[in-house]
C-alpha atoms as a PDB file:
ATOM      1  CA  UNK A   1      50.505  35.298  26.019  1.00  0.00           C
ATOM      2  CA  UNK A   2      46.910  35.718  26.177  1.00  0.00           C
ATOM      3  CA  UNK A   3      44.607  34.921  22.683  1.00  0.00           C
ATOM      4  CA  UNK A   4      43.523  38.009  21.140  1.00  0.00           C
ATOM      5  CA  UNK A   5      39.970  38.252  19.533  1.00  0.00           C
ATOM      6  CA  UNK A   6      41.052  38.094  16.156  1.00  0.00           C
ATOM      7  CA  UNK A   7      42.602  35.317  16.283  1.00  0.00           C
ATOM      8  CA  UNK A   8      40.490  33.063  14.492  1.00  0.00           C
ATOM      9  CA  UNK A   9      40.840  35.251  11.748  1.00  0.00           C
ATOM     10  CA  UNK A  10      44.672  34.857  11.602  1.00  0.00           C
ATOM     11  CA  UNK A  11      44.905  31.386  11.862  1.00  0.00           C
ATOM     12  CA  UNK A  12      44.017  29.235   8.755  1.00  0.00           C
ATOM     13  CA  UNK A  13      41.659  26.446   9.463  1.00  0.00           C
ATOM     14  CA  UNK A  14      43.591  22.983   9.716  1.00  0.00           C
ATOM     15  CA  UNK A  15      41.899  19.342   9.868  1.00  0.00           C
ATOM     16  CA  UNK A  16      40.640  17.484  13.086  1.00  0.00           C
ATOM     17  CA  UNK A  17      42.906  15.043  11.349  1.00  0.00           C
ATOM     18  CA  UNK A  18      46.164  16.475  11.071  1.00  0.00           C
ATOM     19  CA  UNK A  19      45.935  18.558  14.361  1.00  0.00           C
ATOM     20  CA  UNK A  20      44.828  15.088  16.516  1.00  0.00           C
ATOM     21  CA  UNK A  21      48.192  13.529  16.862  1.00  0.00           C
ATOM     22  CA  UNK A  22      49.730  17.026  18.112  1.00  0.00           C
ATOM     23  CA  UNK A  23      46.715  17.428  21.253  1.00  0.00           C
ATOM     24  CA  UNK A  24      47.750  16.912  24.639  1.00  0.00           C
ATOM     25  CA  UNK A  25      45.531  16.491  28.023  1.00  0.00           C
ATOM     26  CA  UNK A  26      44.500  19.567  29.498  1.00  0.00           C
ATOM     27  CA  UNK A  27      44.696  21.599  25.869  1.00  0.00           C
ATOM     28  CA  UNK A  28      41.509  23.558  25.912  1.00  0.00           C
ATOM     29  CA  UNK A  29      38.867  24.426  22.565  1.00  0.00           C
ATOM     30  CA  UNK A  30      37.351  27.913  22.255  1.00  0.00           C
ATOM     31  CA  UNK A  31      34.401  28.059  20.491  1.00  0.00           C
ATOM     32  CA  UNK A  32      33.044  31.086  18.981  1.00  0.00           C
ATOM     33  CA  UNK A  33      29.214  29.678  18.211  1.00  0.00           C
ATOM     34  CA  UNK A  34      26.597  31.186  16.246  1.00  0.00           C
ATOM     35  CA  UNK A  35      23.398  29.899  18.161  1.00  0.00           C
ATOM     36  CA  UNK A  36      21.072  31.741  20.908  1.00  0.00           C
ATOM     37  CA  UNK A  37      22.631  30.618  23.585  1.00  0.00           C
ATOM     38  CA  UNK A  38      26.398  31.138  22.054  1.00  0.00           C
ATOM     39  CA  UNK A  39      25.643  34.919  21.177  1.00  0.00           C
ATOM     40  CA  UNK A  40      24.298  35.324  24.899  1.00  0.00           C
ATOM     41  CA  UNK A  41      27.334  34.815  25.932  1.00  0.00           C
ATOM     42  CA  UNK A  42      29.787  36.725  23.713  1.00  0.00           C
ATOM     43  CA  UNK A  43      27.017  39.549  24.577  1.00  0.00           C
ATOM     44  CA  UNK A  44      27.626  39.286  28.414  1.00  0.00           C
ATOM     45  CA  UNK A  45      31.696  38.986  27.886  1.00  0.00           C
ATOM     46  CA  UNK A  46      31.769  41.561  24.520  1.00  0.00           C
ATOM     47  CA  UNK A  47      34.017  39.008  23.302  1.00  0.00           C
ATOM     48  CA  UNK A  48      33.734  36.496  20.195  1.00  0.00           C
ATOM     49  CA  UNK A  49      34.496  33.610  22.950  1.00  0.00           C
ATOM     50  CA  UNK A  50      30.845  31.517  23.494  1.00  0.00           C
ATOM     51  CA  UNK A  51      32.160  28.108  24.809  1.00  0.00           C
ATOM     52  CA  UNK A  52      34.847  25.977  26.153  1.00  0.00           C
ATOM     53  CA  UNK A  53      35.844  22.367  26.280  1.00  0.00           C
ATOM     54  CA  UNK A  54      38.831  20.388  27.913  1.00  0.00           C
ATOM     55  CA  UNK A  55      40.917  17.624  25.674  1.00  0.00           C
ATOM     56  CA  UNK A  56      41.331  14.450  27.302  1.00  0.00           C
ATOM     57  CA  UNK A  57      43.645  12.076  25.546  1.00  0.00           C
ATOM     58  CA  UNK A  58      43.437   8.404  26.361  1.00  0.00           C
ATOM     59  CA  UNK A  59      45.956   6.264  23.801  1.00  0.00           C
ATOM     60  CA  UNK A  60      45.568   3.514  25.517  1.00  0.00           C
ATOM     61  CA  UNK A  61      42.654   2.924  23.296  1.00  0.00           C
ATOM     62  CA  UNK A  62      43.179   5.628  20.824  1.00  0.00           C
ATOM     63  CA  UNK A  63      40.992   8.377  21.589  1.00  0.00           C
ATOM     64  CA  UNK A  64      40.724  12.105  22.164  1.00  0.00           C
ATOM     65  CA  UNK A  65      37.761  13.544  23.865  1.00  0.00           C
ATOM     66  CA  UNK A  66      36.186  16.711  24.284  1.00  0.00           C
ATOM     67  CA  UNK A  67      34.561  17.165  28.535  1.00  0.00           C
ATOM     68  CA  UNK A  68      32.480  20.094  28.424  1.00  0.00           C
ATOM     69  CA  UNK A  69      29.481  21.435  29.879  1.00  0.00           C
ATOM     70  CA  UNK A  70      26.736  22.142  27.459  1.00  0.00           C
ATOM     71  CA  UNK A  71      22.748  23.604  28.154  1.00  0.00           C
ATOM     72  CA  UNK A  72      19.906  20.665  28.460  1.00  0.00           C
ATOM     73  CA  UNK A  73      22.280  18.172  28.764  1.00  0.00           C
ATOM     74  CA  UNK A  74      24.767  19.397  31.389  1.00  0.00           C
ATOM     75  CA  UNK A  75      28.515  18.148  31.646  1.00  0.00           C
ATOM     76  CA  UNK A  76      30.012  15.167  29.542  1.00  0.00           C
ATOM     77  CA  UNK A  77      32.046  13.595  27.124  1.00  0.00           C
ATOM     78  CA  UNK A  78      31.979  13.068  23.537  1.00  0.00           C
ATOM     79  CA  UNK A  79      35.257  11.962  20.861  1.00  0.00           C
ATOM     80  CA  UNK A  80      36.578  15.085  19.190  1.00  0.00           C
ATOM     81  CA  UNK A  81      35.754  14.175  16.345  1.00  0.00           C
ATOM     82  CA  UNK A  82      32.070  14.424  16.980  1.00  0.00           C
ATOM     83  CA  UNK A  83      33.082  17.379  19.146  1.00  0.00           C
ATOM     84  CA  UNK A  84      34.445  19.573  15.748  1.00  0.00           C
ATOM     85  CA  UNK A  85      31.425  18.158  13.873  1.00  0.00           C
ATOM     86  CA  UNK A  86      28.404  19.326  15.264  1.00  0.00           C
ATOM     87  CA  UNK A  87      26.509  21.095  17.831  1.00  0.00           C
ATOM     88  CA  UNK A  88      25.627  19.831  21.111  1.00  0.00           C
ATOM     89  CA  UNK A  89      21.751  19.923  19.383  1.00  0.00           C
ATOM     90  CA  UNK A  90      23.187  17.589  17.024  1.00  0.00           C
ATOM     91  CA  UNK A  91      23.343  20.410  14.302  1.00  0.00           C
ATOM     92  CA  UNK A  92      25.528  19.883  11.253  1.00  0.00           C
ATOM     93  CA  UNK A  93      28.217  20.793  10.551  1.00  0.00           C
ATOM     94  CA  UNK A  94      29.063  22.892  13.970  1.00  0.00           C
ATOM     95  CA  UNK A  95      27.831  26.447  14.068  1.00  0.00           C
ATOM     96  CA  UNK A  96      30.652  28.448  14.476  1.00  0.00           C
ATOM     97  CA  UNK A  97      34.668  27.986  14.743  1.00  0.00           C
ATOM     98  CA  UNK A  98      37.269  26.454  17.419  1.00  0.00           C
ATOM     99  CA  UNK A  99      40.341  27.426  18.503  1.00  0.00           C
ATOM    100  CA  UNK A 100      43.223  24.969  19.885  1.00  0.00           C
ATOM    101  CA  UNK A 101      44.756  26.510  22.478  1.00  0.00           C
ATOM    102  CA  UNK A 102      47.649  25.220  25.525  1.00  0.00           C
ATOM    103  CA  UNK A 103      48.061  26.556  28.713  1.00  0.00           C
ATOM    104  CA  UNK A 104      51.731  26.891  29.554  1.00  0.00           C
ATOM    105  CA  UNK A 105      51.024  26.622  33.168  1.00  0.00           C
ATOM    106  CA  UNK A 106      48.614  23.533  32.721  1.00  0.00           C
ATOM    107  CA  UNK A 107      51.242  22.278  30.441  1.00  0.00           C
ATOM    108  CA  UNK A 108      54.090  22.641  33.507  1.00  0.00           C
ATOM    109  CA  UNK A 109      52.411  21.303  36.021  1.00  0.00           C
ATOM    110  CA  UNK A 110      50.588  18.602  34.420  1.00  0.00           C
ATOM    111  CA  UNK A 111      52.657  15.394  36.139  1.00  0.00           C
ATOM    112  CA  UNK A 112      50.363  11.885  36.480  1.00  0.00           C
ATOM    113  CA  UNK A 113      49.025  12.630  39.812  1.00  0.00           C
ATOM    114  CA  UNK A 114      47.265  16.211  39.137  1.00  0.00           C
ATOM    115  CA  UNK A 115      46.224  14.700  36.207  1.00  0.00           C
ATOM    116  CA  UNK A 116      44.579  12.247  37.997  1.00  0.00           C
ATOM    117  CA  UNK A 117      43.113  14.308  40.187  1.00  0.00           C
ATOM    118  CA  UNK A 118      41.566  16.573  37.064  1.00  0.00           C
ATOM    119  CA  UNK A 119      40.498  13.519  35.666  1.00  0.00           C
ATOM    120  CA  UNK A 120      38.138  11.727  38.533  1.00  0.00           C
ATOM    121  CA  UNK A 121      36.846  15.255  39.340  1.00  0.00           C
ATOM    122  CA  UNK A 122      35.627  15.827  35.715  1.00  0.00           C
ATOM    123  CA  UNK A 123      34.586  12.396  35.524  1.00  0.00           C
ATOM    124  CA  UNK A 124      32.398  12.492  39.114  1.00  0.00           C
ATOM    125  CA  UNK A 125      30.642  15.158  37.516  1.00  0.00           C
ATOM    126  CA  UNK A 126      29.264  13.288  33.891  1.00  0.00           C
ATOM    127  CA  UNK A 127      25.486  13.854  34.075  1.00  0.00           C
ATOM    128  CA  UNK A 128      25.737  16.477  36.759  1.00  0.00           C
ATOM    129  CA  UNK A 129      21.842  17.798  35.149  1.00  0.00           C
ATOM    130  CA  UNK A 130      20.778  21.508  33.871  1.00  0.00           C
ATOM    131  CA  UNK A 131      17.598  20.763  36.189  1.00  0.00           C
ATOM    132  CA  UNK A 132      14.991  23.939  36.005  1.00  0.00           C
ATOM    133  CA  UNK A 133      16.366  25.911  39.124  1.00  0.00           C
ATOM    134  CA  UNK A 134      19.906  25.856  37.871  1.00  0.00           C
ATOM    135  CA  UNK A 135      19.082  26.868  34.594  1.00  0.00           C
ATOM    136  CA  UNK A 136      17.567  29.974  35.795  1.00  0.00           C
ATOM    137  CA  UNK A 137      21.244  30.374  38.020  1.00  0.00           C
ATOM    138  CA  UNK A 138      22.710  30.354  35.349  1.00  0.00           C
ATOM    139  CA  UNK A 139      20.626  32.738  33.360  1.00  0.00           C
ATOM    140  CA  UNK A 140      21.338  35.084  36.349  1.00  0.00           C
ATOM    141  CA  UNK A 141      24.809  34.966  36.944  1.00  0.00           C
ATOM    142  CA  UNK A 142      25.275  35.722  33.109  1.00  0.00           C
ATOM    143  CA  UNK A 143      22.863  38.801  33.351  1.00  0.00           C
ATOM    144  CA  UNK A 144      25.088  39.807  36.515  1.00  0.00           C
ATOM    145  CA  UNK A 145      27.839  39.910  33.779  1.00  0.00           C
ATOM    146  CA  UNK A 146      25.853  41.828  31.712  1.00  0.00           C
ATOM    147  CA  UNK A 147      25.416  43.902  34.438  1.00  0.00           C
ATOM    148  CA  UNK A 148      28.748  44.025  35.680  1.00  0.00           C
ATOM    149  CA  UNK A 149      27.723  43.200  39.199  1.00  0.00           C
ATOM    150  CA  UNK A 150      29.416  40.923  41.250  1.00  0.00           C
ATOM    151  CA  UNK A 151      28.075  37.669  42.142  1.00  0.00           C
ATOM    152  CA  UNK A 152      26.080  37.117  45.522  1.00  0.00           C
ATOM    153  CA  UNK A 153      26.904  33.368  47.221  1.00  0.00           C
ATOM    154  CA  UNK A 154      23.084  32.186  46.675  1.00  0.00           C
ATOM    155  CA  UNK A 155      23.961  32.283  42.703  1.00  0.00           C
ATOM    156  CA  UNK A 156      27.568  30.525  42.496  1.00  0.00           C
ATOM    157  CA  UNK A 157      27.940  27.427  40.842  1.00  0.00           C
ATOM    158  CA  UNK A 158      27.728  23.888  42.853  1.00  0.00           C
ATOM    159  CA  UNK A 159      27.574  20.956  40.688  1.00  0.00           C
ATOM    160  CA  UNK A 160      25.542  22.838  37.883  1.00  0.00           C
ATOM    161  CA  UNK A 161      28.347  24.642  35.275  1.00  0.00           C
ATOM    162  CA  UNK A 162      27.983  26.457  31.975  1.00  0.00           C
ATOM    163  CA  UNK A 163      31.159  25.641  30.139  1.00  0.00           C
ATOM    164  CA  UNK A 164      33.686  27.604  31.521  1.00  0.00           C
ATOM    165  CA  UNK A 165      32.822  26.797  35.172  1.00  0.00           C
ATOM    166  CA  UNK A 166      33.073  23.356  34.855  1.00  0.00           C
ATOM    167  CA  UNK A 167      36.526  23.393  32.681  1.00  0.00           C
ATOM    168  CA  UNK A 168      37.873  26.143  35.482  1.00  0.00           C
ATOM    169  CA  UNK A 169      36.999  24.087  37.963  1.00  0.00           C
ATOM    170  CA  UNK A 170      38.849  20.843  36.777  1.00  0.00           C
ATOM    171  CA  UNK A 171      41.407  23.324  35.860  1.00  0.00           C
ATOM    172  CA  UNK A 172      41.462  24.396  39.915  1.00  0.00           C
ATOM    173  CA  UNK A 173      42.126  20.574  40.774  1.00  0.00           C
ATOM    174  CA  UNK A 174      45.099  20.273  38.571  1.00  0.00           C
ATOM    175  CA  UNK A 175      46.517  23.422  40.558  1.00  0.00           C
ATOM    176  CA  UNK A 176      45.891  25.979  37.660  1.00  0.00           C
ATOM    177  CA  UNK A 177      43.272  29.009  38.331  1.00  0.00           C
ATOM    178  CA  UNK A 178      42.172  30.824  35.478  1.00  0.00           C
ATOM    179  CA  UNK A 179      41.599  34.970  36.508  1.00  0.00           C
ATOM    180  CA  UNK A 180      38.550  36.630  36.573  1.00  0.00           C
ATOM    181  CA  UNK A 181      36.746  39.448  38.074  1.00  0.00           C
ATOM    182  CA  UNK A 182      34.752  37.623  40.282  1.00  0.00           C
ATOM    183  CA  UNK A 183      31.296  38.866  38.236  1.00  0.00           C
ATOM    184  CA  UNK A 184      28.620  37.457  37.266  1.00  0.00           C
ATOM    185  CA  UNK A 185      30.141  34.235  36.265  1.00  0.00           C
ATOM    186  CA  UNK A 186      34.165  32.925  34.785  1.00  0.00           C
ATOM    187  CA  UNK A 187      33.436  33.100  30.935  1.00  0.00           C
ATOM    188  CA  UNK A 188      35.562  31.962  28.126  1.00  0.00           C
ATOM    189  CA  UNK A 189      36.714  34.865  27.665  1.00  0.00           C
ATOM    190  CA  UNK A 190      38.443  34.760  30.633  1.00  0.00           C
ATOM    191  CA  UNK A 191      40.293  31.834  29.882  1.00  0.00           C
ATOM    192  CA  UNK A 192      41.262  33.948  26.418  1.00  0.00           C
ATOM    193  CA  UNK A 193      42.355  36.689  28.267  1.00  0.00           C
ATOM    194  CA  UNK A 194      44.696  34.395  30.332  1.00  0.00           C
ATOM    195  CA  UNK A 195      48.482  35.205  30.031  1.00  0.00           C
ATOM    196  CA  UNK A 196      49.159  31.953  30.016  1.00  0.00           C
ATOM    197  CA  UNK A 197      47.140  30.559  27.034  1.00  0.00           C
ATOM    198  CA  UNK A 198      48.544  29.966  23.601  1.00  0.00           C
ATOM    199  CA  UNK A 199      46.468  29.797  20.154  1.00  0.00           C
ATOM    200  CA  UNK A 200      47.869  26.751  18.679  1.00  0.00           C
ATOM    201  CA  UNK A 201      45.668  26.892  15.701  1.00  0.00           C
ATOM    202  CA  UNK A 202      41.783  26.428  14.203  1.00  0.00           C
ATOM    203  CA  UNK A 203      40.514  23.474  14.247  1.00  0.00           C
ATOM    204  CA  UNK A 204      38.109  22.904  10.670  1.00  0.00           C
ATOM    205  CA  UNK A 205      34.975  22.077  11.430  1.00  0.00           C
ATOM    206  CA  UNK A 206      32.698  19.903   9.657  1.00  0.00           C
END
């Protein structure tokens, strides 16, 4: 089933805390944000969805991350728990809400070796930098969307993402591809509109 937009409104907020223990590899956090760059976004898609992030779940030393790609500072990885706290600005507590969500396909295929293969490509790409000439990219391929004009070669993403690039991407690696239109840019709403993604619940922030 695909997420619908009110869905943060149907699910009751639950702690990082009790939610943790249930997250798996490859679950996914959408992020309906409040800030400039957030509402730019859920203007281009007309959706509430602003952001994504991929869980990665390492118990061999107790941890749960959050990979995403984020504006200044590009793609990397932070603990969930700093993830559900604040903003990638360091603004406290996090401007907006998050939705867990699981993607039945992801969660089929999702033997050791694709997860491997996820894995080292979202790792090569830590640091991958918003330099000048791929911010403006970006800024174009979302006014494409705006647009609703499809996306010329010169604009698509290399090794500079905004969010939902870079988690569709890792996605594409671990044999999963998320639909879109093939304008402007694949936005979190895409991965909403997904058959194949479940709301597991809203993550409190804090």
């Amino acid at each position: 089933m695909s997420i619908a937009d009110d869905a943060l409104e149907r699910l009751a907020p639950r702690p990082y805390e009790e939610l943790r223990p249930q997250i798996r590899t490859g679950d996914l956090f959408l992020c309906s944000g409040r800030d400039a760059f957030s509402r730019l976004i859920r203007a281009a898609t007309r959706s509430p969805w602003s952001h994504v992030a991929l869980a990665l779940r390492l118990d061999e030393i107790d941890r749960v991350m959050a990979l995403e790609s984020v504006a200044r500072l590009g793609v990397r990885i932070v603990p969930l728990s700093s993830f559900v706290s604040a903003s990638s600005s360091g603004r406290k507590p996090y401007p907006g809400r998050i939705l867990l969500a699981r993607h039945a396909r992801f969660a089929a295929l999702a033997d050791p070796a694709r997860v491997k293969r996820m894995a080292d490509f979202a790792v090569d790409r830590f640091g991958a930098p918003f330099a000048a000439a791929e911010v403006v990219k970006i800024a174009l391929r979302v006014a494409l969307a705006r647009l609703e004009l499809r996306m010329p070669p010169l604009l698509a993403p290399t090794d500079e993402f905004i969010c939902s690039e870079y988690v569709a991407r890792c996605y594409e690696v671990a044999g999963v591809a998320i639909p879109w239109d093939g304008r402007g840019f694949i936005a979190p709403s895409d991965f909403a509109a997904d058959p194949g993604l479940c709301a597991l619940a809203q993550v409190q922030t804090r």
